[in-house]
C-alpha atoms as a PDB file:
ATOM      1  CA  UNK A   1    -293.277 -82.699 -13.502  1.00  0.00           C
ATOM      2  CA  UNK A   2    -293.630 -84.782 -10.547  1.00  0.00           C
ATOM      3  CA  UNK A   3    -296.368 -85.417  -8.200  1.00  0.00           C
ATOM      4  CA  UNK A   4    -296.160 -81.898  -5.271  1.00  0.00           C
ATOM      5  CA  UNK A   5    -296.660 -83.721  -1.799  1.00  0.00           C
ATOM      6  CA  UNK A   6    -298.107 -80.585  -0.426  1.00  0.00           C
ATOM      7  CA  UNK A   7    -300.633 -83.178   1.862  1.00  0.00           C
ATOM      8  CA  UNK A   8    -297.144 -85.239   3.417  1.00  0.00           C
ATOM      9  CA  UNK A   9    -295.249 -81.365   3.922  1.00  0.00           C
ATOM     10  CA  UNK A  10    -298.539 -79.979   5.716  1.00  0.00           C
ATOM     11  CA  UNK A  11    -298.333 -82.732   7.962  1.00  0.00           C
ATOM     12  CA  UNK A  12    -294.687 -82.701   8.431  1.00  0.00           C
ATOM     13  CA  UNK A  13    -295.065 -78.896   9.505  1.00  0.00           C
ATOM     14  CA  UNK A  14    -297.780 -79.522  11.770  1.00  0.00           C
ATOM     15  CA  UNK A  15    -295.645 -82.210  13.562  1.00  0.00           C
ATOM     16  CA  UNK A  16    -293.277 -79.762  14.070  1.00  0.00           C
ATOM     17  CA  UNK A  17    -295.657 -76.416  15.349  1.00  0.00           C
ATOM     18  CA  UNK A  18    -295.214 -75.072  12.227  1.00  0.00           C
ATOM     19  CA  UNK A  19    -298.216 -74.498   9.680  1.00  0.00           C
ATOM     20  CA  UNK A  20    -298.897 -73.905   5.878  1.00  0.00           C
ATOM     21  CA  UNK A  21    -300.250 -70.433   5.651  1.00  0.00           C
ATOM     22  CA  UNK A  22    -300.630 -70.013   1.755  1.00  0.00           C
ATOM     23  CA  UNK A  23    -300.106 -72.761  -1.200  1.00  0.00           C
ATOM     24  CA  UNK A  24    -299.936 -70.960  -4.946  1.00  0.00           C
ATOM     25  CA  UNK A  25    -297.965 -73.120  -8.093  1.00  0.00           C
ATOM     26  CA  UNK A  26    -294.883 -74.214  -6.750  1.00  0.00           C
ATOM     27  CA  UNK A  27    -294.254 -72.047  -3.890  1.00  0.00           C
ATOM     28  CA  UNK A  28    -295.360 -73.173   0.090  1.00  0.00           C
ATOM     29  CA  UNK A  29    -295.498 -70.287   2.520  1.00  0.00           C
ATOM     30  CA  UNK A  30    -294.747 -71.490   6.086  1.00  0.00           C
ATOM     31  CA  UNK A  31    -295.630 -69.159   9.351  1.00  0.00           C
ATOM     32  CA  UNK A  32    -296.713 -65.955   7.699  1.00  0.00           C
ATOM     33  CA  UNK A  33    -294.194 -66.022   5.226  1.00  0.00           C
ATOM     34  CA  UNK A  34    -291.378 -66.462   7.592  1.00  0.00           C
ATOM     35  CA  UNK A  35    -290.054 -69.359   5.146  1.00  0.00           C
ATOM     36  CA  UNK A  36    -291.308 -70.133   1.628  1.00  0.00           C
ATOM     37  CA  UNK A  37    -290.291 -73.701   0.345  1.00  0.00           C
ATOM     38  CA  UNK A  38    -290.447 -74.232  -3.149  1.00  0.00           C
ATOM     39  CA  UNK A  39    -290.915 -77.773  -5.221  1.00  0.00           C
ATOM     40  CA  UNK A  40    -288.464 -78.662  -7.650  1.00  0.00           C
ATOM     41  CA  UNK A  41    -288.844 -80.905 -10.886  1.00  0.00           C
ATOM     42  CA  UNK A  42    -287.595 -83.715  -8.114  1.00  0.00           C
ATOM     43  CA  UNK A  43    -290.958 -84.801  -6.187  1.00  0.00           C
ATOM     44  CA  UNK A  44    -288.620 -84.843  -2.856  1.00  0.00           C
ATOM     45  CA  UNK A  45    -286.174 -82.147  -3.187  1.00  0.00           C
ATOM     46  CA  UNK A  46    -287.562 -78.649  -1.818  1.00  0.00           C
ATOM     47  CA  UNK A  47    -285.874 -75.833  -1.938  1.00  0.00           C
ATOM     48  CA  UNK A  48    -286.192 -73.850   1.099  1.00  0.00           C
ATOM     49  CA  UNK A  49    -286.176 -69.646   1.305  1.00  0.00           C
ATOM     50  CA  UNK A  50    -286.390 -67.437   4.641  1.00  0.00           C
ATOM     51  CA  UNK A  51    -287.941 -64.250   4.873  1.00  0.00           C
ATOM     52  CA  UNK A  52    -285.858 -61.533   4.907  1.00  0.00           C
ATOM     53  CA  UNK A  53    -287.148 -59.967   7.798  1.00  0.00           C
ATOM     54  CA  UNK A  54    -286.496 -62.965   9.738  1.00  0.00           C
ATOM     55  CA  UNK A  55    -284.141 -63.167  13.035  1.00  0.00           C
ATOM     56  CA  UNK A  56    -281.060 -65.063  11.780  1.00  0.00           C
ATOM     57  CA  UNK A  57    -280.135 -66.956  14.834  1.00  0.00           C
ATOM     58  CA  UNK A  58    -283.971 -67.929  15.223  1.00  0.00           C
ATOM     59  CA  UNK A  59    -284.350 -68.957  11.237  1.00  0.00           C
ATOM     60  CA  UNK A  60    -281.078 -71.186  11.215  1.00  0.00           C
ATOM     61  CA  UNK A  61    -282.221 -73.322  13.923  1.00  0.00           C
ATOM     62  CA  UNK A  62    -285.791 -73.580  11.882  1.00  0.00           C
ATOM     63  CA  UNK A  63    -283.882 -74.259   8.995  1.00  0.00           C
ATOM     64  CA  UNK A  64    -281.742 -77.438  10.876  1.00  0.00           C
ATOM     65  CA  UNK A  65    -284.995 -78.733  12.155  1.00  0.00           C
ATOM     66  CA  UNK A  66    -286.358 -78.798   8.909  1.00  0.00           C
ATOM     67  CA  UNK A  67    -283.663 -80.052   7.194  1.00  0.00           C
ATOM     68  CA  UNK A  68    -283.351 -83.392   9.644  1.00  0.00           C
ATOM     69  CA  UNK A  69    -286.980 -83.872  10.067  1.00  0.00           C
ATOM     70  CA  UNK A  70    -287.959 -83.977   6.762  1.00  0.00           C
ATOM     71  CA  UNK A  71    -284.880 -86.081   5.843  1.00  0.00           C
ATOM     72  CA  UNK A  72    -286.243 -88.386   8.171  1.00  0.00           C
ATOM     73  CA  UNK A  73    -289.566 -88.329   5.784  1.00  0.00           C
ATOM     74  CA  UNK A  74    -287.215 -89.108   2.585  1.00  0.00           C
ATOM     75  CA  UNK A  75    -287.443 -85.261   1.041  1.00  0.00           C
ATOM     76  CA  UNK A  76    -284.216 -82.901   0.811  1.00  0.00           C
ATOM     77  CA  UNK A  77    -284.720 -79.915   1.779  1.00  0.00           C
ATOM     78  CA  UNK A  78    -281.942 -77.069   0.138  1.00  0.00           C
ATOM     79  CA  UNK A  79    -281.408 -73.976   1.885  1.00  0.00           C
ATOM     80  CA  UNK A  80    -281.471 -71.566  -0.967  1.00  0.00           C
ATOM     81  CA  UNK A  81    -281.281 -67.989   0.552  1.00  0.00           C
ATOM     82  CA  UNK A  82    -283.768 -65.093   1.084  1.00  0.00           C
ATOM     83  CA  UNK A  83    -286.641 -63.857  -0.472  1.00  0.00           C
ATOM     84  CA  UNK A  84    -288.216 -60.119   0.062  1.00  0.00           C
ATOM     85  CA  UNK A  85    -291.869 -59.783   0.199  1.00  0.00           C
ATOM     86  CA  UNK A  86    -293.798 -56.193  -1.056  1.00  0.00           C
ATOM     87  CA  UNK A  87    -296.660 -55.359  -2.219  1.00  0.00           C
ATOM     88  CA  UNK A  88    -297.432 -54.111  -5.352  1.00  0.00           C
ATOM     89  CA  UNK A  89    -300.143 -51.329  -6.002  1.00  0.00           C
ATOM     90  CA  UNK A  90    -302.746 -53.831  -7.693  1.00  0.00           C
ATOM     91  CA  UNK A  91    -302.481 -55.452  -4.403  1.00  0.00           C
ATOM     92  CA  UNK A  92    -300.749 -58.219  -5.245  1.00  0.00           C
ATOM     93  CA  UNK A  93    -297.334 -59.564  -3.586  1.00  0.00           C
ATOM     94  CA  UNK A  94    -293.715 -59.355  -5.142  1.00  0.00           C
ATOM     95  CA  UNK A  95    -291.305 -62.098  -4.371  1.00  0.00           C
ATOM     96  CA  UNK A  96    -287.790 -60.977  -4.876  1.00  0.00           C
ATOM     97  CA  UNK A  97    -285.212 -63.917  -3.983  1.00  0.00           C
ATOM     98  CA  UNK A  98    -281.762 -63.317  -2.906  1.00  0.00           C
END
């Protein structure tokens, strides 16, 4: 697998007011879960998942920021649907994407 660039998509984020709230294997959360990214086999392709819960209108002009911004950085960033977060009863989280 390739090198994760989780340093270079921090930094992106920041740029934009946006900020890494939880790193775990191959999954990014971004604002309290409001969008996940996730690395790929491809060191610069990302997919990228919004929260369920998330205002449409409000997440698709996220998303287009993201998309040109990080372009800009060489990465491609995939809009690749939802995810549902819920919590299991040994505390841990369930990711169910959609």
């Amino acid at each position: 697998m390739n090198e994760r660039q989780l340093g270079k998509i921090t930094a992106l984020l920041a740029e934009l007011g946006l900020e890494v709230t939880y790193a775990y294997d191959d999954l990014v959360f971004v604002q309290h879960s409001a969008f996940l990214f996730q690395f790929t086999d491809i060191a610069t392709l990302l997919k990228l998942f919004t929260n369920n819960e998330c205002n449409p209108v409000e997440a698709q002009e996220v998303i287009a920021t993201l998309i040109a911004e990080f372009d800009k950085a060489g990465f491609t960033v995939t809009p690749s649907g939802c995810f549902t977060l819920s919590a299991n009863e040994d505390q841990t989280l369930n990711i169910q994407f959609q």
